[in-house]
N, C-alpha and C. Protein backbone atom coordinates (compact mmCIF):
# COMPACT_ATOMS: atom_id res chain seq x y z
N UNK A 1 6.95 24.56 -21.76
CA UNK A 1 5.69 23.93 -21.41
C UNK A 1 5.17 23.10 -22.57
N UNK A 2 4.97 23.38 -23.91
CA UNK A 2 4.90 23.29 -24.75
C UNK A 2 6.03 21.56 -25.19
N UNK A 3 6.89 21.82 -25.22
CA UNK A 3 7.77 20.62 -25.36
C UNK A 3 7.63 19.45 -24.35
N UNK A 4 7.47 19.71 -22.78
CA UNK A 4 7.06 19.07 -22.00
C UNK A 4 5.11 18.12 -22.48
N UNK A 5 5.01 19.18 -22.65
CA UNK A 5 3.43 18.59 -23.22
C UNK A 5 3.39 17.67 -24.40
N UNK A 6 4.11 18.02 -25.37
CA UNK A 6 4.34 16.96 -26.59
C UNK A 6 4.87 15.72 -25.85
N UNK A 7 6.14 15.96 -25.04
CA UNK A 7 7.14 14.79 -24.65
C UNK A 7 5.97 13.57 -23.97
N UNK A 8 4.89 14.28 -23.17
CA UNK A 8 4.07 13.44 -22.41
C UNK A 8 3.47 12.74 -23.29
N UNK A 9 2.61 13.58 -24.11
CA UNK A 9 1.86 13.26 -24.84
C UNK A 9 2.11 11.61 -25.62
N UNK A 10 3.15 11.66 -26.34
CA UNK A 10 4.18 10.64 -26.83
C UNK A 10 4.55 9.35 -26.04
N UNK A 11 4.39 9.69 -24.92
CA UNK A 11 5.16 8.42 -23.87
C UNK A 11 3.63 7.97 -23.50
N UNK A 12 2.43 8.28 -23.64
CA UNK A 12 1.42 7.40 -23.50
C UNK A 12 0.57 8.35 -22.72
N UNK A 13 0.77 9.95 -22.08
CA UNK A 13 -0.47 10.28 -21.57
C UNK A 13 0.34 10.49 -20.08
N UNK A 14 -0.32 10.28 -18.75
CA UNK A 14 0.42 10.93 -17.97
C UNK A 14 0.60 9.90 -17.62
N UNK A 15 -0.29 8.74 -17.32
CA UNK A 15 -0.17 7.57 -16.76
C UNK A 15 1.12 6.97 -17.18
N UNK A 16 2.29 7.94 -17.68
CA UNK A 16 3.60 6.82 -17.76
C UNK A 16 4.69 7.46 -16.75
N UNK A 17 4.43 9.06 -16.15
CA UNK A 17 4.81 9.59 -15.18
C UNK A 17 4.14 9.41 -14.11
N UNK A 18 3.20 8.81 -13.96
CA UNK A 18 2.35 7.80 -12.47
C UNK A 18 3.12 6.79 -12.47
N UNK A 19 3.20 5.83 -13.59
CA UNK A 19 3.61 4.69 -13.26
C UNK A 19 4.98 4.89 -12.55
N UNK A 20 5.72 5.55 -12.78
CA UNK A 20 7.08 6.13 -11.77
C UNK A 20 7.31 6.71 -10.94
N UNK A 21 6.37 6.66 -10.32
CA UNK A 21 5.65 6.85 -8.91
C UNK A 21 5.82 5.21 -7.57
N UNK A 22 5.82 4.48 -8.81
CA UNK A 22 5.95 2.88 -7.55
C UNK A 22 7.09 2.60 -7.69
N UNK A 23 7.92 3.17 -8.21
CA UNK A 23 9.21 2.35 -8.17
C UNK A 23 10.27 3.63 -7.70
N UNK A 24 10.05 5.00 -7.50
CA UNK A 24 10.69 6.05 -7.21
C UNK A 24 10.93 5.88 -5.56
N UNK A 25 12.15 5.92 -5.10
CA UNK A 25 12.83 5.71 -4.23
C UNK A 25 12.10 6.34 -3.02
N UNK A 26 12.41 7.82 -3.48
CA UNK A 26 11.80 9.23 -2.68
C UNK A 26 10.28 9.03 -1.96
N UNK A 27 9.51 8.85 -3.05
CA UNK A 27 7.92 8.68 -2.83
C UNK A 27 7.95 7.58 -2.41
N UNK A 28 8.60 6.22 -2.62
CA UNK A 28 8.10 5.33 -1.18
C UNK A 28 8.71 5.49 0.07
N UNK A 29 9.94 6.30 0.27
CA UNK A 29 9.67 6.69 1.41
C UNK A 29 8.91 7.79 2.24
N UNK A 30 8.27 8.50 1.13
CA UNK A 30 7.52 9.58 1.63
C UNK A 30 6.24 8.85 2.31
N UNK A 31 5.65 7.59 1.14
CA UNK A 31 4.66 6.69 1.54
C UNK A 31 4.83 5.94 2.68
N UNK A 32 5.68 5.25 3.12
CA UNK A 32 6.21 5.00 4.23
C UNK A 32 5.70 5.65 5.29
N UNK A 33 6.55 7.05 5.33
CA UNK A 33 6.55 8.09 6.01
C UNK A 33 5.18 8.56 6.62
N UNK A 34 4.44 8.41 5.57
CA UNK A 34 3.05 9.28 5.88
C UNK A 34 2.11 7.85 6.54
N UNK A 35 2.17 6.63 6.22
CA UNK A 35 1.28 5.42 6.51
C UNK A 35 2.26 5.45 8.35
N UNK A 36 3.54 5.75 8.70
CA UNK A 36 3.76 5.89 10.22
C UNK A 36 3.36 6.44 10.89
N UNK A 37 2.89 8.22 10.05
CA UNK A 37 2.59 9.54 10.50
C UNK A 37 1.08 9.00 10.56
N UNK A 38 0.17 8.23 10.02
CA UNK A 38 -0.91 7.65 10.28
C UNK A 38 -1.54 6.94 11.56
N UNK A 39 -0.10 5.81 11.75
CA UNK A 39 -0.30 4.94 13.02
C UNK A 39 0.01 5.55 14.29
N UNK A 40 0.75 6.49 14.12
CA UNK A 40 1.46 7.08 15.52
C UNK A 40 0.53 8.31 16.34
N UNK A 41 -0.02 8.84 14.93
CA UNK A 41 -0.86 10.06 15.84
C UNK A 41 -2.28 9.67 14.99
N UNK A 42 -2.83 8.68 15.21
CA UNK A 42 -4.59 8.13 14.95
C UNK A 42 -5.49 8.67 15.98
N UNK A 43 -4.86 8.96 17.53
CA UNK A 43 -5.52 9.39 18.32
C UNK A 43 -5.74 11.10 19.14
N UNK A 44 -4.10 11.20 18.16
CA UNK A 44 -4.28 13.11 18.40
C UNK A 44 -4.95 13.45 17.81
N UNK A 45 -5.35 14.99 18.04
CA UNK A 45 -6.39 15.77 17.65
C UNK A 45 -5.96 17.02 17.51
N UNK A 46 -6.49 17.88 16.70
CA UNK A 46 -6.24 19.49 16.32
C UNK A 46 -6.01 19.53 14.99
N UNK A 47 -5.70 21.02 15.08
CA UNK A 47 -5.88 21.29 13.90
C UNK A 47 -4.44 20.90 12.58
N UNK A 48 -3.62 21.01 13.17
CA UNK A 48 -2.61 20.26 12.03
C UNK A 48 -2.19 19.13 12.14
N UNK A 49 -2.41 18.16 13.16
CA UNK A 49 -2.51 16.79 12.94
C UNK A 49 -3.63 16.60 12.07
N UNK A 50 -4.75 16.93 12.12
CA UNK A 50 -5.68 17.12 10.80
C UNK A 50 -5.01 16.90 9.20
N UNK A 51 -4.31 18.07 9.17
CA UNK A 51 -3.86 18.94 8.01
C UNK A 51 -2.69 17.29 7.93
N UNK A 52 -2.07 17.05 8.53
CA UNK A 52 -1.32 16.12 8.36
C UNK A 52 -1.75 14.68 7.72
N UNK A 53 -2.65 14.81 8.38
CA UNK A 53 -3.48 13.21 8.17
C UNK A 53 -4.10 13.13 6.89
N UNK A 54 -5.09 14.27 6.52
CA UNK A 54 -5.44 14.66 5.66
C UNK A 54 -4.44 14.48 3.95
N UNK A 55 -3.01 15.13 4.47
CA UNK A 55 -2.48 15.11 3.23
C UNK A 55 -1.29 13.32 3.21
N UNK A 56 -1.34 13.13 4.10
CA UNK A 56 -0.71 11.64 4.23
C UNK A 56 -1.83 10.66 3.69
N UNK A 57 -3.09 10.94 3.64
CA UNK A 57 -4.28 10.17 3.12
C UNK A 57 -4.31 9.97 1.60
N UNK A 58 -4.07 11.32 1.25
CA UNK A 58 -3.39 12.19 -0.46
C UNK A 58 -2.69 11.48 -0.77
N UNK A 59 -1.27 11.15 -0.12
CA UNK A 59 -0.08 10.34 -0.70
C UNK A 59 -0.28 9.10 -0.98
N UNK A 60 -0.79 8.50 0.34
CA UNK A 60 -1.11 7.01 0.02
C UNK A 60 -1.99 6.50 -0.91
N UNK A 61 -3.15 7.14 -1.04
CA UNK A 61 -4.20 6.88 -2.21
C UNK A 61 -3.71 7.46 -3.59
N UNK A 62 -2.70 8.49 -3.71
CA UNK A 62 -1.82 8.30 -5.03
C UNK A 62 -0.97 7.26 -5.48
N UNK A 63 -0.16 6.91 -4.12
CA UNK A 63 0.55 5.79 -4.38
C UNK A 63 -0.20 4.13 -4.57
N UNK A 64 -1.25 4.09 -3.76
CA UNK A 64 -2.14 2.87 -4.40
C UNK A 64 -2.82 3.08 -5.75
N UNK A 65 -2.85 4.17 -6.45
CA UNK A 65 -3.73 4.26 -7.60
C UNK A 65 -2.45 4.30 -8.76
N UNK A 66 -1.30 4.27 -8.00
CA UNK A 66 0.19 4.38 -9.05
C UNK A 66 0.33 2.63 -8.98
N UNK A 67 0.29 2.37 -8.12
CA UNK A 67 0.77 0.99 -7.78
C UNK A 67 -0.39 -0.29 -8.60
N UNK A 68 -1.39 0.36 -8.72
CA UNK A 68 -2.45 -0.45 -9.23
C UNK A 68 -2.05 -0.62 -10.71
N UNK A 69 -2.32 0.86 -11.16
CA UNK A 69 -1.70 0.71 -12.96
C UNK A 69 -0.67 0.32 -12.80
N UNK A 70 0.33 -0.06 -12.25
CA UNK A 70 1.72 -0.46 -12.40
C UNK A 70 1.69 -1.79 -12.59
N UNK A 71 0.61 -2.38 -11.56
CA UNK A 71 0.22 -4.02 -12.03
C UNK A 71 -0.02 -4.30 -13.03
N UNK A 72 -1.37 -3.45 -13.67
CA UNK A 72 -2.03 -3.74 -14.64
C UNK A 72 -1.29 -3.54 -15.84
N UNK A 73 -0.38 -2.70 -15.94
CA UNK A 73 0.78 -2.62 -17.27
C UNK A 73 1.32 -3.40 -17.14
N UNK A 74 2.18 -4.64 -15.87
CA UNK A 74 3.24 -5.37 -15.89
C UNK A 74 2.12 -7.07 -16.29
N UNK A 75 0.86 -6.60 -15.46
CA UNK A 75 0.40 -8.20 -15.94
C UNK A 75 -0.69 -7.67 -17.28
């Protein structure tokens, strides 16, 4: 834990393991994934389409707040 914490520390803080967040293969298709899981069931209802929507809301607003600093470091 300890070594992990220095290693971060060093590379700039966490914001340099966010920034690898917009370019990680996995997480844009998870982002993908969850912005479909958005359009397809906007009109179901209950309780874990909730829970779904809810955490697909999570992903995408991580991935726009990854994608933003990613600009702002490249410009």
């Amino acid at each position: 834990m300890i070594i992990k914490l220095n290693s971060i520390l060093r590379n700039g803080g966490e914001i340099v393991e966010l920034l690898e967040l917009t370019y990680s293969p996995l997480y844009l298709v998870m982002a993908v994934m969850c912005s479909l899981y958005l359009i397809l069931f906007r009109k179901e209802k209950g309780c874990m389409v909730l829970a779904g929507k809810i955490y697909s809301i999570f992903i995408l607003a991580v991935y726009l707040i990854a994608f933003s600093l990613f600009l702002r470091s490249v410009l």
